[in-house]
Protein backbone atom coordinates (compact mmCIF):
# COMPACT_ATOMS: atom_id res chain seq x y z
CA UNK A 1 106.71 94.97 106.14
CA UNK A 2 106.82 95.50 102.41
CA UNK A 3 110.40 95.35 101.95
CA UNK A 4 111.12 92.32 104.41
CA UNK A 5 108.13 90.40 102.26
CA UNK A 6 109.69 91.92 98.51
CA UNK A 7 113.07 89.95 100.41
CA UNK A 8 111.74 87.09 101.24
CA UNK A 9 109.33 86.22 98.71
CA UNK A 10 110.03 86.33 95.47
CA UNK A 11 107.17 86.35 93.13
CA UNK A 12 108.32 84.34 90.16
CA UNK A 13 111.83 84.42 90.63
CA UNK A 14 111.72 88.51 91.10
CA UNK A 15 111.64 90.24 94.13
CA UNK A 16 110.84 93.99 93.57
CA UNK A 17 108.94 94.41 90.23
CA UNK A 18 106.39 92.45 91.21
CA UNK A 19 105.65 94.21 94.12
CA UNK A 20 105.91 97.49 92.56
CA UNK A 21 103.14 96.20 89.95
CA UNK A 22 100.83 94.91 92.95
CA UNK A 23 101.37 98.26 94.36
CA UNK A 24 100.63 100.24 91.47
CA UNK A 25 97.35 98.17 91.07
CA UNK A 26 96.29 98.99 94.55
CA UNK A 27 96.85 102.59 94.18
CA UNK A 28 95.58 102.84 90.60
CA UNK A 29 92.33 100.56 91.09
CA UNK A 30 90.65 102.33 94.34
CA UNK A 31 90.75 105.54 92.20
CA UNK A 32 88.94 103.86 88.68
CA UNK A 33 86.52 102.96 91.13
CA UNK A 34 85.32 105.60 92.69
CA UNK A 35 85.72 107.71 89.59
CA UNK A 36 83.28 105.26 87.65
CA UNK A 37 80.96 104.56 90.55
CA UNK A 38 78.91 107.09 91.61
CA UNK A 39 77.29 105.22 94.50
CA UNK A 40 80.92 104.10 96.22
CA UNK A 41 81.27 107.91 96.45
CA UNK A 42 78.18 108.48 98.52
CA UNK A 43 79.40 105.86 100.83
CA UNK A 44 81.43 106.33 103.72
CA UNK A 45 82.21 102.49 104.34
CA UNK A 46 83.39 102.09 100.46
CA UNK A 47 85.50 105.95 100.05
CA UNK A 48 87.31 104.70 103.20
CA UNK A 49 88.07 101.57 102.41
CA UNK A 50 89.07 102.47 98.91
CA UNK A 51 91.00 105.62 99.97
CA UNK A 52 92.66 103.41 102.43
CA UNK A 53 93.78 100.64 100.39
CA UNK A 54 95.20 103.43 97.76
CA UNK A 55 97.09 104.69 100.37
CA UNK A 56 98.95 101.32 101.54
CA UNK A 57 99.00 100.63 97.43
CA UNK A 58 101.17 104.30 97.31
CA UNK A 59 103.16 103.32 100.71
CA UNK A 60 104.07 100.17 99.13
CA UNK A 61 105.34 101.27 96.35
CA UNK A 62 107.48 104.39 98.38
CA UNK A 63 109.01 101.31 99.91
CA UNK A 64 109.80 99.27 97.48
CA UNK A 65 111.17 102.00 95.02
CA UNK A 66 113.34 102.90 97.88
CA UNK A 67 114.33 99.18 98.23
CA UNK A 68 115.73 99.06 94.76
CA UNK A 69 117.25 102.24 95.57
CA UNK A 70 118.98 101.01 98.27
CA UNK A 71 119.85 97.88 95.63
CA UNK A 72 121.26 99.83 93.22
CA UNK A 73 123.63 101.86 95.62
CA UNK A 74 125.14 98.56 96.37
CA UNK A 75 125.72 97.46 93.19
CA UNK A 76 127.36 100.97 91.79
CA UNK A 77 129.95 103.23 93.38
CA UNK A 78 129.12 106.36 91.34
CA UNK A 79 125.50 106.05 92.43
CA UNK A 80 126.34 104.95 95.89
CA UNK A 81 128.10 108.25 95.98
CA UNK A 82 125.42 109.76 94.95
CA UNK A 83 122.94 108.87 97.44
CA UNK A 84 124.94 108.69 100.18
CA UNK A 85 123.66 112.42 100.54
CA UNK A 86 119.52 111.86 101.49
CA UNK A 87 119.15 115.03 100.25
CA UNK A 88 119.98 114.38 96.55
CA UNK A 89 118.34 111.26 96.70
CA UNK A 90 114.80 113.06 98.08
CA UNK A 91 115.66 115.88 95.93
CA UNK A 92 115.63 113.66 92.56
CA UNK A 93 112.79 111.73 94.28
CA UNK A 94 110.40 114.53 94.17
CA UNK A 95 111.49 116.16 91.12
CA UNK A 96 110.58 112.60 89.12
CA UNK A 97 107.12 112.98 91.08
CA UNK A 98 106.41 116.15 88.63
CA UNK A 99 104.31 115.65 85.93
């Protein structure tokens, strides 16, 4: 759903930076929150609603970084060579996921 809306609805003439932002606000936010908030943390209601939304906030942004992937490969043969192999591409993935 992500990707089809990052398409077809550009957010001030861009279509996948935007999105990425909005998603790294919904991931980033729920976690603030119940880091700073003691009482959202005794509440079951308010940790699963905040877990939740960080989790479509982190989905979102799998799918959108994978959309500009997919970009990308279009635009450049030496990349689209690249990734034409899912393995590199997951390989590279998680490898910019260590801190």
């Amino acid at each position: 759903m992500c990707s089809i809306l990052s398409d077809c609805v550009p957010i001030g003439g861009r279509r996948r930076v935007p999105y990425l932002i909005i998603a790294s606000i919904l991931s980033f936010v729920p976690w603030f929150l119940l880091g700073y908030f003691e009482t959202l943390r005794a509440s079951y209601i308010y940790l699963m609603v905040l877990i939740t939304s960080q989790n479509f906030g982190a989905a979102m942004a799998d799918v959108v970084v994978d959309a500009m992937v997919a970009e990308k490969a279009r635009e450049e043969r030496y990349f689209a060579a690249f990734c034409s192999r899912s393995s590199s591409c997951f390989s590279c993935k998680n490898v910019a996921k260590l801190d």
